[in-house]
Protein backbone atom coordinates (compact mmCIF):
# COMPACT_ATOMS: atom_id res chain seq x y z
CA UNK A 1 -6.76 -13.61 44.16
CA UNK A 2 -7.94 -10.29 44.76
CA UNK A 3 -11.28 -9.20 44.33
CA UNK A 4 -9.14 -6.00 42.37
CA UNK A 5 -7.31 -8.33 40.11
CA UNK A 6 -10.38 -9.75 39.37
CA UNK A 7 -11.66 -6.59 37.35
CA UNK A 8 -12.24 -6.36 33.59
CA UNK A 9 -9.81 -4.30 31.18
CA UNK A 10 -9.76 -1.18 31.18
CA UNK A 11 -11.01 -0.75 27.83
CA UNK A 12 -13.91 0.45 26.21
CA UNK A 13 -15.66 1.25 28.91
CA UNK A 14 -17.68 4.72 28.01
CA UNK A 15 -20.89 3.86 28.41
CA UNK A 16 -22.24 5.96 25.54
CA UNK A 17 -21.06 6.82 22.01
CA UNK A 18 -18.37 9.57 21.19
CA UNK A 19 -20.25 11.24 18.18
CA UNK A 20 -17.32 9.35 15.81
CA UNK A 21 -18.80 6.22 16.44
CA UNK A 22 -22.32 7.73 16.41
CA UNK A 23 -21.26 9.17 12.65
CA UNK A 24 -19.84 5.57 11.94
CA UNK A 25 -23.31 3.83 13.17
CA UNK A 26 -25.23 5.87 11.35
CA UNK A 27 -23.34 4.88 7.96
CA UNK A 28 -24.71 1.46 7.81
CA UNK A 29 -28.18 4.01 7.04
CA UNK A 30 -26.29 3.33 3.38
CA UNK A 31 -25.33 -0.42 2.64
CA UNK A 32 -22.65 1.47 0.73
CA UNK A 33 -21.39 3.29 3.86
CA UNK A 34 -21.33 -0.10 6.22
CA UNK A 35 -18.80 0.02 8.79
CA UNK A 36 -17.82 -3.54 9.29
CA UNK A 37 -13.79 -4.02 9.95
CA UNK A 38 -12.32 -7.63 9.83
CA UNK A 39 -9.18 -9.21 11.03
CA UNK A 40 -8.36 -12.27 9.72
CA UNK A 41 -5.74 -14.88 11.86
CA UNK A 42 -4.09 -17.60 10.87
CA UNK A 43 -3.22 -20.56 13.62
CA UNK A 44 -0.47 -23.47 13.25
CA UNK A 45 -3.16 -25.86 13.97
CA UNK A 46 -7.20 -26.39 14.89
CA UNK A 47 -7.48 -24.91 18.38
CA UNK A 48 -9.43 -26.64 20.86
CA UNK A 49 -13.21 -26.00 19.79
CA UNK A 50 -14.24 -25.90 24.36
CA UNK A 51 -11.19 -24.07 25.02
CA UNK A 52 -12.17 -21.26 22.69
CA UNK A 53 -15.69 -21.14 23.58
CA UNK A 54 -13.91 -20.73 27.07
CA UNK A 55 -11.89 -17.67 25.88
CA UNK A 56 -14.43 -16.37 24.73
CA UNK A 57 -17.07 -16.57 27.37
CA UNK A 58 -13.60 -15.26 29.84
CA UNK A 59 -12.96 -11.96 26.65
CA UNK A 60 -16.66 -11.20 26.58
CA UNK A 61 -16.49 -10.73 30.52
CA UNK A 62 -12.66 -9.00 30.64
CA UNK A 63 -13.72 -6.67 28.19
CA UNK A 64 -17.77 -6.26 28.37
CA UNK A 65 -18.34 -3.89 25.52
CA UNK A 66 -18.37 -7.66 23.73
CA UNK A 67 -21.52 -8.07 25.52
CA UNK A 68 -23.25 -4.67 24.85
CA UNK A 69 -26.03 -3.96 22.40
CA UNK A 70 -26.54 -0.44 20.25
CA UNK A 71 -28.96 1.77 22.11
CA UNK A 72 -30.36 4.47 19.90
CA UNK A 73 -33.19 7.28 20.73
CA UNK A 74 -36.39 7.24 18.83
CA UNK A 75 -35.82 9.34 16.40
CA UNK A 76 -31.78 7.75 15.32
CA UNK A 77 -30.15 10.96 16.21
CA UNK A 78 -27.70 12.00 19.36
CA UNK A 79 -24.99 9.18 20.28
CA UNK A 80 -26.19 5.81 21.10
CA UNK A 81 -25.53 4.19 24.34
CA UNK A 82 -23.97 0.87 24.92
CA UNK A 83 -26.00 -1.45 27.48
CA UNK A 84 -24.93 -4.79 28.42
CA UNK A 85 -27.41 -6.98 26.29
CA UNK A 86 -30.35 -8.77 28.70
CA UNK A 87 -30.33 -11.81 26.21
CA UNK A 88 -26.72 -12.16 25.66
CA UNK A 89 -26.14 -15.73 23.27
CA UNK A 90 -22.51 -16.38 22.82
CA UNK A 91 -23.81 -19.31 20.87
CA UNK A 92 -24.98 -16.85 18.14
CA UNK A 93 -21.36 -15.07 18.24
CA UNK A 94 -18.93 -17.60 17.78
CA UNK A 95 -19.48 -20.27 14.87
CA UNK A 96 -17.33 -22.95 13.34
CA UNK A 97 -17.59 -23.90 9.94
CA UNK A 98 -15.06 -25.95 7.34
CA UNK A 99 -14.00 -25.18 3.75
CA UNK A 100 -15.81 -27.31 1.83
CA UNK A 101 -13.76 -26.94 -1.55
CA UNK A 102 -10.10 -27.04 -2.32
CA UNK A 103 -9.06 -25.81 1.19
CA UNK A 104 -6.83 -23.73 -0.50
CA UNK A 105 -6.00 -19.71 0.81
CA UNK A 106 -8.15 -18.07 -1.99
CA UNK A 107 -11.25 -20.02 -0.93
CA UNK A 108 -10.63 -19.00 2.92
CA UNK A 109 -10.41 -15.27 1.42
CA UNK A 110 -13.61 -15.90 -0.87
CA UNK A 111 -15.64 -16.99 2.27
CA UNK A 112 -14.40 -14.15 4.59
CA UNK A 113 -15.77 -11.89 1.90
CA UNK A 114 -19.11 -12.81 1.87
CA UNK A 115 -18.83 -13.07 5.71
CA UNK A 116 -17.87 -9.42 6.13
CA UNK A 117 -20.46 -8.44 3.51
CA UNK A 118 -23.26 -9.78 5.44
CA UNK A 119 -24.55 -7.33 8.07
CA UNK A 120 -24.16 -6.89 11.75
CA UNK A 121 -27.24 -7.53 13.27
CA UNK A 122 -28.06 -4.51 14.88
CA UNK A 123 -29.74 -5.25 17.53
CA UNK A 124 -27.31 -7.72 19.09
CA UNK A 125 -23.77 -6.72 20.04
CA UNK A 126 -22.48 -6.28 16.77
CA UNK A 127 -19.36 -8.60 16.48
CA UNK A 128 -19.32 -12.01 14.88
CA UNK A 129 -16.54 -14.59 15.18
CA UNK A 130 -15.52 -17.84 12.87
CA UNK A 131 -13.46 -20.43 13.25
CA UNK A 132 -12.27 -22.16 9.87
CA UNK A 133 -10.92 -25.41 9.59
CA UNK A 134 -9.96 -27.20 6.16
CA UNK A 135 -6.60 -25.57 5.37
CA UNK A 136 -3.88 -26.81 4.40
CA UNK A 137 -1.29 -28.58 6.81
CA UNK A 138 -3.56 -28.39 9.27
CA UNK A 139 -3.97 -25.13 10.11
CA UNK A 140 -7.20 -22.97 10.71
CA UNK A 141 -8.03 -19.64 10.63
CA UNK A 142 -10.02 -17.19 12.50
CA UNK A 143 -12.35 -14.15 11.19
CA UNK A 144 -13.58 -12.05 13.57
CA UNK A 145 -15.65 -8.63 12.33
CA UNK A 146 -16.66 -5.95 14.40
CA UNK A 147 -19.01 -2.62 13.85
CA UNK A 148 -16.07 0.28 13.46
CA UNK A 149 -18.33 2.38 15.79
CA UNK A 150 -16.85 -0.23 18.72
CA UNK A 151 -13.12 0.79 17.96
CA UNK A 152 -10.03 2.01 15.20
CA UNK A 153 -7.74 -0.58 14.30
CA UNK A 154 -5.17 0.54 16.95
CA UNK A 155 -7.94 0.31 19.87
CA UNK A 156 -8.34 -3.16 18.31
CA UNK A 157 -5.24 -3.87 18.59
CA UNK A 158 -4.92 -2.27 22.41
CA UNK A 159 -7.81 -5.05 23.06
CA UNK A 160 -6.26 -8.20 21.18
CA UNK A 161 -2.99 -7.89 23.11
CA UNK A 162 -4.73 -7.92 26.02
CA UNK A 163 -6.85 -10.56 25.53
CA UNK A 164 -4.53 -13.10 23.34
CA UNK A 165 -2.29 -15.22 25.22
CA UNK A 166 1.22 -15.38 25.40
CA UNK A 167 1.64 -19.66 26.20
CA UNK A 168 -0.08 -22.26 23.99
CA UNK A 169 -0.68 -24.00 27.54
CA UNK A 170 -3.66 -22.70 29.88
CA UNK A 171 -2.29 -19.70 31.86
CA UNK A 172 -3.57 -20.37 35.47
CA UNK A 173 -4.91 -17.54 38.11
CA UNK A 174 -5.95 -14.86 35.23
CA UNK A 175 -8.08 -12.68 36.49
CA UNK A 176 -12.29 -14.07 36.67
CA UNK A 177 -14.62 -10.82 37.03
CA UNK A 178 -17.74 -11.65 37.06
CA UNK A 179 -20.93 -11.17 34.34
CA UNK A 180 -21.30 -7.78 34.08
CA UNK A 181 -25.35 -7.41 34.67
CA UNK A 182 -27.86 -6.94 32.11
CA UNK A 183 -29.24 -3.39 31.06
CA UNK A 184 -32.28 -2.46 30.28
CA UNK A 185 -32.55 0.76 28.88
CA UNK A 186 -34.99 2.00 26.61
CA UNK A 187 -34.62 4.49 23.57
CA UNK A 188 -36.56 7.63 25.46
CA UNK A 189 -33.65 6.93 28.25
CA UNK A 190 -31.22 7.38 26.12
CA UNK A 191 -33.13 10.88 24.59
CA UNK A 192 -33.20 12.08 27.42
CA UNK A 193 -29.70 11.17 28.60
CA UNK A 194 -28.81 13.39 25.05
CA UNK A 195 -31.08 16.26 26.15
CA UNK A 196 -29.19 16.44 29.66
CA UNK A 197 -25.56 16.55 27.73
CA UNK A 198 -26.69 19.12 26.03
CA UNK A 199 -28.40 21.25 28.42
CA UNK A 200 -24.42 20.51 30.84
CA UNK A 201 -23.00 21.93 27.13
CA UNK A 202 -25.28 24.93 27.15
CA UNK A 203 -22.12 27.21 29.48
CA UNK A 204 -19.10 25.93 27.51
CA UNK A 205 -21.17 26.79 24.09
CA UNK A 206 -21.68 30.19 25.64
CA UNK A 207 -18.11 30.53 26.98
CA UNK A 208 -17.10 29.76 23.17
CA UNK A 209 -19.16 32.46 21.52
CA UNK A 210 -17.88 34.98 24.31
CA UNK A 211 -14.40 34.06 23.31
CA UNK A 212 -15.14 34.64 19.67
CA UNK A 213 -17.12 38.20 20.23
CA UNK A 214 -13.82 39.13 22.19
CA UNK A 215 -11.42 37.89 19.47
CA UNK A 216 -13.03 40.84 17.72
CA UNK A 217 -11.23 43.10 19.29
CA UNK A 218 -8.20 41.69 17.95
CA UNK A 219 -9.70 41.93 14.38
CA UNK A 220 -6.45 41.15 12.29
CA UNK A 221 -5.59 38.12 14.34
CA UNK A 222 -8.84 36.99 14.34
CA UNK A 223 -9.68 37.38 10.70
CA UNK A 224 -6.45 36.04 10.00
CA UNK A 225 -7.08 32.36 12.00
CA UNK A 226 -10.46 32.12 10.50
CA UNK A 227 -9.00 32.44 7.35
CA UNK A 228 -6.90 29.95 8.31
CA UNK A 229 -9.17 27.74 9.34
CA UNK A 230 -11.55 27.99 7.00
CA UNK A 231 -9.21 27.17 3.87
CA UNK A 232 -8.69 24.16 5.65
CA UNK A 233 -11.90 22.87 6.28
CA UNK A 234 -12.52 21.95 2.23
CA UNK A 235 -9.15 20.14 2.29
CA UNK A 236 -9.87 18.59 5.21
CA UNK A 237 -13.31 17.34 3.65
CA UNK A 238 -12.04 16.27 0.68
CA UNK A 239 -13.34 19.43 -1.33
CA UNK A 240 -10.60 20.41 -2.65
CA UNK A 241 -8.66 17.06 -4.07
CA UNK A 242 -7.22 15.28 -7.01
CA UNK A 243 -9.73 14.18 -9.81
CA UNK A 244 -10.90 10.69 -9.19
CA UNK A 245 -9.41 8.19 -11.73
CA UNK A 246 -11.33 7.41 -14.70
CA UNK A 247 -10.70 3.61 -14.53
CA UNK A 248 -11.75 3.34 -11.18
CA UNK A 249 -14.64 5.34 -11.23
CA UNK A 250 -17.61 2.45 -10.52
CA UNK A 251 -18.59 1.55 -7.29
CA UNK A 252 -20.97 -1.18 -6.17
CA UNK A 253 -21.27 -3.34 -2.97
CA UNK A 254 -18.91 -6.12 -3.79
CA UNK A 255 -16.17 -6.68 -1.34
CA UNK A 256 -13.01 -8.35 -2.85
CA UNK A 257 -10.32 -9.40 -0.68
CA UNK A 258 -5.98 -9.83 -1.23
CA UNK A 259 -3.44 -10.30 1.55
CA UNK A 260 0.26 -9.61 1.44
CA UNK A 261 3.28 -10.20 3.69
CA UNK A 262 6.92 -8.47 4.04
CA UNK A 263 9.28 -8.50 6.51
CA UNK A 264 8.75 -5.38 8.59
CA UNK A 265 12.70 -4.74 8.52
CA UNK A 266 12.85 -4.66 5.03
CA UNK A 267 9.95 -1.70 5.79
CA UNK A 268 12.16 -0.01 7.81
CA UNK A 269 15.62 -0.12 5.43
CA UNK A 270 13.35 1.37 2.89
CA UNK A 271 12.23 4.54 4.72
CA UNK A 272 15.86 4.48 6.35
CA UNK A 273 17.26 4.52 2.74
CA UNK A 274 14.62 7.48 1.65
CA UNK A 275 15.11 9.52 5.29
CA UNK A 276 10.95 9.01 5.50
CA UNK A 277 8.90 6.82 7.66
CA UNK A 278 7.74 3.06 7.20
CA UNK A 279 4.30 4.77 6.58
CA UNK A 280 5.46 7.24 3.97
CA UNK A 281 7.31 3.55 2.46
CA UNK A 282 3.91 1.87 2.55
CA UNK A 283 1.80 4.37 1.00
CA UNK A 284 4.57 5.15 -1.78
CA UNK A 285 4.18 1.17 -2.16
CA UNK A 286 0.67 1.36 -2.48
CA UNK A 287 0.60 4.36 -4.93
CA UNK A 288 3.58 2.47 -7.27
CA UNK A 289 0.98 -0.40 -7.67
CA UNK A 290 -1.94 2.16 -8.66
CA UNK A 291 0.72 3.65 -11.02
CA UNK A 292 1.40 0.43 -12.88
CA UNK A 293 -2.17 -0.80 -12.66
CA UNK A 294 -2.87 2.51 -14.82
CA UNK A 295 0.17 2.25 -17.12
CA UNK A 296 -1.03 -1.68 -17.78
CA UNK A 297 -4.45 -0.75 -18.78
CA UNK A 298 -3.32 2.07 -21.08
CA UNK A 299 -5.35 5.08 -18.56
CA UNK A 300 -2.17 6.48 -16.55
CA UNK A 301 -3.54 9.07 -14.57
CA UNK A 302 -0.90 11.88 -12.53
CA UNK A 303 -2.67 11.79 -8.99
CA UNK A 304 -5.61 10.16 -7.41
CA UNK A 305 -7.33 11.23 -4.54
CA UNK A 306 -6.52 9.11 -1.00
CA UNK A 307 -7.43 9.44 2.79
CA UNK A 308 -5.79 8.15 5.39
CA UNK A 309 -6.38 8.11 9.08
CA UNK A 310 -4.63 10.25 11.57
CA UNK A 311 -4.81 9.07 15.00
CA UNK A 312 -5.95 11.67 18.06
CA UNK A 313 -5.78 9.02 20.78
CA UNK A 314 -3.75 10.61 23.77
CA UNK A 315 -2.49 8.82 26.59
CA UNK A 316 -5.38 9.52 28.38
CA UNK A 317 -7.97 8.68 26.13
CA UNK A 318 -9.77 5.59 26.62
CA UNK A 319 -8.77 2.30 24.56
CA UNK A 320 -11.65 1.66 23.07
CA UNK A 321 -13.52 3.97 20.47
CA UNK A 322 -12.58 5.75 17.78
CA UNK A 323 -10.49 8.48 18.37
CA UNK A 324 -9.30 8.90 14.34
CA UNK A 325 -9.52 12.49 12.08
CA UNK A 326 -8.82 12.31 8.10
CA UNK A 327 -6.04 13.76 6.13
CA UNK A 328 -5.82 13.78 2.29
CA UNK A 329 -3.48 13.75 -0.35
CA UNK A 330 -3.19 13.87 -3.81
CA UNK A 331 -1.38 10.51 -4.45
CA UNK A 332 0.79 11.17 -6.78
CA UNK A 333 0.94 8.38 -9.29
CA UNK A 334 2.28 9.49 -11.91
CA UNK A 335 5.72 9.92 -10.12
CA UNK A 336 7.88 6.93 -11.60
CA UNK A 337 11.19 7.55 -9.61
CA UNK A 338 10.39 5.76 -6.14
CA UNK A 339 12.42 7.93 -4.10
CA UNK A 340 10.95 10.75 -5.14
CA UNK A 341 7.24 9.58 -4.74
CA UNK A 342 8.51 8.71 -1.28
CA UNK A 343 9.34 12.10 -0.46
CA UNK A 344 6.78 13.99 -2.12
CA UNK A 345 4.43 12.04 -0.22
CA UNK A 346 6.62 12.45 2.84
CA UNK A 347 5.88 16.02 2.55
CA UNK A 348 1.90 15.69 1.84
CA UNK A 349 1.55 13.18 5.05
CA UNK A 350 3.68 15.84 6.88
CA UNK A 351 1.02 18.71 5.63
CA UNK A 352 -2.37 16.82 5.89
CA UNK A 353 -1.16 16.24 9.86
CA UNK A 354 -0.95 19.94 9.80
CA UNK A 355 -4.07 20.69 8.87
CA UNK A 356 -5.67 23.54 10.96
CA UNK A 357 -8.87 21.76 10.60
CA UNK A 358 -7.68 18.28 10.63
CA UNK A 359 -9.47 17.59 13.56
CA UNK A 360 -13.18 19.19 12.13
CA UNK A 361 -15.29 15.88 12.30
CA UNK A 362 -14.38 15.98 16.37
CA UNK A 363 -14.84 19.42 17.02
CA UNK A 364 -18.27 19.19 15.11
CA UNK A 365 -19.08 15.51 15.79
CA UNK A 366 -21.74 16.28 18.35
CA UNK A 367 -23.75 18.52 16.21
CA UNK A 368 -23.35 16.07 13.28
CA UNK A 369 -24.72 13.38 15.41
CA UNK A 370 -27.85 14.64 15.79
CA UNK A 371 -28.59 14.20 12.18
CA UNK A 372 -30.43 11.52 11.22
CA UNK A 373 -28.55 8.41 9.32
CA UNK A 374 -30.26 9.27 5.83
CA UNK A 375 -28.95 12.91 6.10
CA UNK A 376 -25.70 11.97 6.63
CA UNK A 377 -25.37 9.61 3.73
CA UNK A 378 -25.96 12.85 1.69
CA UNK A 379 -22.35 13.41 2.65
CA UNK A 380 -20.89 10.74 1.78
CA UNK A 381 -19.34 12.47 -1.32
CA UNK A 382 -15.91 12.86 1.50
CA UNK A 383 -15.48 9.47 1.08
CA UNK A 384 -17.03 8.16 -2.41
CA UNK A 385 -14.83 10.29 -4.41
CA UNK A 386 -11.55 8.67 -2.82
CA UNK A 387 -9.53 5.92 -4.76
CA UNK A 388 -7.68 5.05 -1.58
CA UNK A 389 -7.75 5.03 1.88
CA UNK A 390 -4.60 3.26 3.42
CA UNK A 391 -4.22 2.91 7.27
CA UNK A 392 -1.51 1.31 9.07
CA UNK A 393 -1.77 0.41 12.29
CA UNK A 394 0.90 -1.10 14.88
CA UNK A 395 0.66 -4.64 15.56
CA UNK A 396 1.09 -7.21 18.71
CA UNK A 397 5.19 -7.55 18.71
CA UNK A 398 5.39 -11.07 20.63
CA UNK A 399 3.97 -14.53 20.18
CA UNK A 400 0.10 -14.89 21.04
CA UNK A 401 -1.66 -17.71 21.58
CA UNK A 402 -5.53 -18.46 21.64
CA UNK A 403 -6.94 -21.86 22.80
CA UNK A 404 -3.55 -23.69 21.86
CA UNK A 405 -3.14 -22.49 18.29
CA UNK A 406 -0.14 -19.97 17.50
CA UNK A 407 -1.06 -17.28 15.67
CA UNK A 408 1.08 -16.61 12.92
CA UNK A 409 -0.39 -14.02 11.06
CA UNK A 410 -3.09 -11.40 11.53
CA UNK A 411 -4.21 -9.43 8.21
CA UNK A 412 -7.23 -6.89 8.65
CA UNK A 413 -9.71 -5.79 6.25
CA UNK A 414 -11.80 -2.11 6.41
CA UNK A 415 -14.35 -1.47 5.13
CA UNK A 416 -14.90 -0.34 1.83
CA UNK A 417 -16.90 3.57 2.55
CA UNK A 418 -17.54 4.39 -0.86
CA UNK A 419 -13.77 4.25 -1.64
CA UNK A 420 -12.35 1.74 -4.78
CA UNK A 421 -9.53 0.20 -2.56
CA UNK A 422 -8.88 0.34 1.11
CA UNK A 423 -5.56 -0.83 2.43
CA UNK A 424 -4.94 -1.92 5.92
CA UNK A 425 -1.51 -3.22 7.39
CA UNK A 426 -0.43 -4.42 10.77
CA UNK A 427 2.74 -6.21 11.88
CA UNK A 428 2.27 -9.10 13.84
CA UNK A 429 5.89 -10.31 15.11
CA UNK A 430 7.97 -9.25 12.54
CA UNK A 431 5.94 -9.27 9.63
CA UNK A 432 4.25 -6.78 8.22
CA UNK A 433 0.76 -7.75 7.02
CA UNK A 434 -1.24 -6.17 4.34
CA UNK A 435 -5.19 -6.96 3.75
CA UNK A 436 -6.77 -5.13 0.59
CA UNK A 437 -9.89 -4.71 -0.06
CA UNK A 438 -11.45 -3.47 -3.31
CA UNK A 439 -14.59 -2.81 -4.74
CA UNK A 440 -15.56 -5.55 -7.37
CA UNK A 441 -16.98 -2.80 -9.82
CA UNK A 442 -13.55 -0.33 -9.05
CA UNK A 443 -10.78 -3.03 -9.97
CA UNK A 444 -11.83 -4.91 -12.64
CA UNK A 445 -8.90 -6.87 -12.60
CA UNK A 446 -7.63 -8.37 -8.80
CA UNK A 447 -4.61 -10.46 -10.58
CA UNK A 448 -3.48 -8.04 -12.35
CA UNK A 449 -3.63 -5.47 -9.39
CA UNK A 450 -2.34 -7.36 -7.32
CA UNK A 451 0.69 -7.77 -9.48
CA UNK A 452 1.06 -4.22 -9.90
CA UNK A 453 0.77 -4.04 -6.09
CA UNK A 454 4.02 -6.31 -5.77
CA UNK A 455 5.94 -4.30 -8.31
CA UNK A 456 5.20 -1.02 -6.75
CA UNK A 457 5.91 -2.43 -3.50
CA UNK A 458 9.50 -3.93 -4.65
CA UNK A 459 10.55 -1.09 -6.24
CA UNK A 460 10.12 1.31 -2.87
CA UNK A 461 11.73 -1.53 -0.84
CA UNK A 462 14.54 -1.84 -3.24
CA UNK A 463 15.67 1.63 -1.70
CA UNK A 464 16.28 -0.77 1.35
CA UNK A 465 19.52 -2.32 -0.67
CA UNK A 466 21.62 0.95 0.23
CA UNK A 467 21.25 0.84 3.84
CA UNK A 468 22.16 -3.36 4.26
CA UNK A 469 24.83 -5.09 4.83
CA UNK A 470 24.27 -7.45 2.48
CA UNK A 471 22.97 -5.02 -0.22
CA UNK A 472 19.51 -7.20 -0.74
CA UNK A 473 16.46 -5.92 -0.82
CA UNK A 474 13.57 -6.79 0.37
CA UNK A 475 10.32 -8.46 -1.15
CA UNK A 476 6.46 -8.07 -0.63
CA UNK A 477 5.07 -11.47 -1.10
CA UNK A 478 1.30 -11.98 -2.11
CA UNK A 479 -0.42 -14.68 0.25
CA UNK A 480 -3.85 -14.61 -1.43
């Protein structure tokens, strides 16, 4: 084989921090704010124990950001670097451990909470990976969590389908690049590395202000585009937004976790039915199940204030990274028709895209980043005063393997910024899999919201009925 094929991915490779991920390293200043993301798998059976320590000494080389450590200047402010870690202990990544109760799917859930609630170690490279045996029919399950300053779901996903296999058998002649070396670097490097990126932004900061003293002699246009722009900025920031609910108005530390499955196809009749999008489907789903939740417990409520990402990756970005702005909405929940919540929030997903500012936190990212952690936490009112923040991400369309197990489902967890319920989905093969998590001080109540999440869910995806042939419709099922 070629010493060329023998090269890692071609992912995540910048070397420092886009000031995104510096913004989302600097949240874990607030244990509120912690950026951990999860992805849970589940295999048909106990994969070979040597074989994955195998994989993942062979991902941890293909894809070397799994072997870099957080770099940050003296004084926490700037972007980081990345620096392949001198004392590098897959031993310390990787663990195995075994239900020890029932075995059943809400114990596997209760122990991935508390494993996602427990910090990244910060100065290691901040993943961890668990293997889980004790399930039923002897299957086993996998929970890896990662630092969100390292990617966005999809550049998680861009990674995973690279680095999951497609045979249950060993796949001979993949490609073998070698240990990346060890970096040392120290935290007056990386200052000064900041000072010199500034210094190289100096003419393009100049250019800028040029271009703005001569759109003043175009005083209409230019008023007018500020304007603009500047309306847009408090939406964008969540300034201007729906109240927060009243009966989800605490917030603690407590990470509760729920997973879901539907056929993605019965996604797709739904939004085909309602002329909108699987997304616009899934967040009228989620909304229905906030609407019900409220109408249960006697507090209905006619919007609440949600987030959800919009991704800025281009082709030519790299994979890895965040490369994610915000867009809000004013869910509106007290819509009981489900085809018209679908379109209404057709029309706000459509708008918040729009947004002449949606893209603020990159176009300001590197002067953020030079704030210090504790003075961005004052901010963290954007996020706090949301009720939900949904994301759905595509998923790995094929069969993957790792270390002889199957993989038959992957559900992901975010992390829980100050908001009372964040919803993630991704389709693996087919199905369409939703992880929840909520804030143990926000729902009160996990059956019962749960339940409400089904109903809202069924009645979007009974649009779906109109569309088939055989005039069913389809269900969303709760796993856990």
């Amino acid at each position: 084989m070629s010493d060329h094929a023998d090269q890692p991915l071609d992912w995540a490779n910048e070397p420092h921090m886009s000031p995104v991920d510096a913004l989302m390293w600097r949240g874990d200043t607030d244990r509120r704010l912690r950026g951990t993301i999860s992805m849970l798998e589940i295999y048909d059976c106990v994969p070979d124990w040597d074989r994955l320590i195998a994989a993942h000494e062979w991902g941890s080389r293909m894809a070397p950001r799994f072997r870099q450590r957080v770099v940050d200047s003296p004084f926490g402010t700037g972007t980081p670097s990345w620096a392949v870690d001198p004392d590098f202990d897959l031993h310390y990544h990787v663990r195995r451990i075994r239900l020890a109760g029932d075995g059943s799917y809400r114990e596997l859930l209760s122990m991935c909470e508390q494993l996602a609630m427990t910090a990244l170690d910060p100065a290691r490279p901040p993943w961890e990976g668990t293997l889980i045996e004790g399930l039923p029919d002897g299957k086993a399950a996998y929970f890896l969590k990662a630092h969100h300053a390292l990617t966005d779901g999809l550049g998680a996903i861009l990674g995973l389908a690279q680095l999951h296999s497609t045979s249950r058998d060993p796949i001979p002649g993949k490609p073998q690049p070698p240990n990346p070396d060890p970096v040392n670097i120290s935290a007056l490097d990386v200052l000064g590395r900041q000072f010199g990126e500034e210094l190289q932004r100096l003419p393009h900061r100049v250019d800028t202000a040029f271009r703005g003293v001569l759109a003043l002699t175009r005083p209409r246009r230019a008023l007018s585009e500020a304007l603009r722009y500047g309306r847009s900025v408090p939406r964008v920031a969540g300034l201007v937004t729906a109240p927060g609910s009243p009966l989800l108005a605490e917030r603690s530390v407590s990470w509760r976790f729920t997973a879901f499955e539907v056929p993605f196809e019965d996604l797709k009749a739904a939004g085909k039915a309602a002329r909108a999008s699987v997304n616009d489907v899934y967040l009228a789903g989620l909304i229905g199940g906030f609407r019900f939740y409220h109408d249960k417990l006697g507090q209905p409520v006619e919007a609440i204030p949600v987030a959800i990402p919009i991704s800025v990756r281009r082709p030519e970005d790299p994979a890895g990274g965040n490369r994610i702005a915000v867009g809000r909405m004013a869910g509106p929940v007290g819509i009981a028709d489900p085809f018209e919540r679908v379109l209404t929030i057709r029309e706000q997903v459509r708008a918040a895209r729009t947004e002449p500012a949606v893209d603020i936190f990159n176009t300001l990212g590197s002067v953020l980043a030079w704030l210090p952690g504790q003075v961005l936490a004052q901010f963290s009112g954007a996020t706090t005063m949301n009720d939900l923040q949904a994301s759905n991400v595509p998923g790995i369309p094929w069969d993957t393997y790792v270390a002889g197990a199957k993989v038959e489902r992957m559900f992901p967890f975010g992390p829980l910024p100050g908001c009372a319920v964040m919803a993630t989905m991704i389709t693996h093969n087919g199905i369409a899999c939703l992880g929840v998590n909520q804030d143990g001080a926000s729902i009160t109540d996990v059956d019962l919201f749960s339940d409400c999440l089904v109903e809202g869910f069924n009645e979007v995806l009974a649009l779906g009925a109109e569309t088939r042939a055989d005039a069913m419709s389809g269900s969303l099922r709760r796993v856990v």
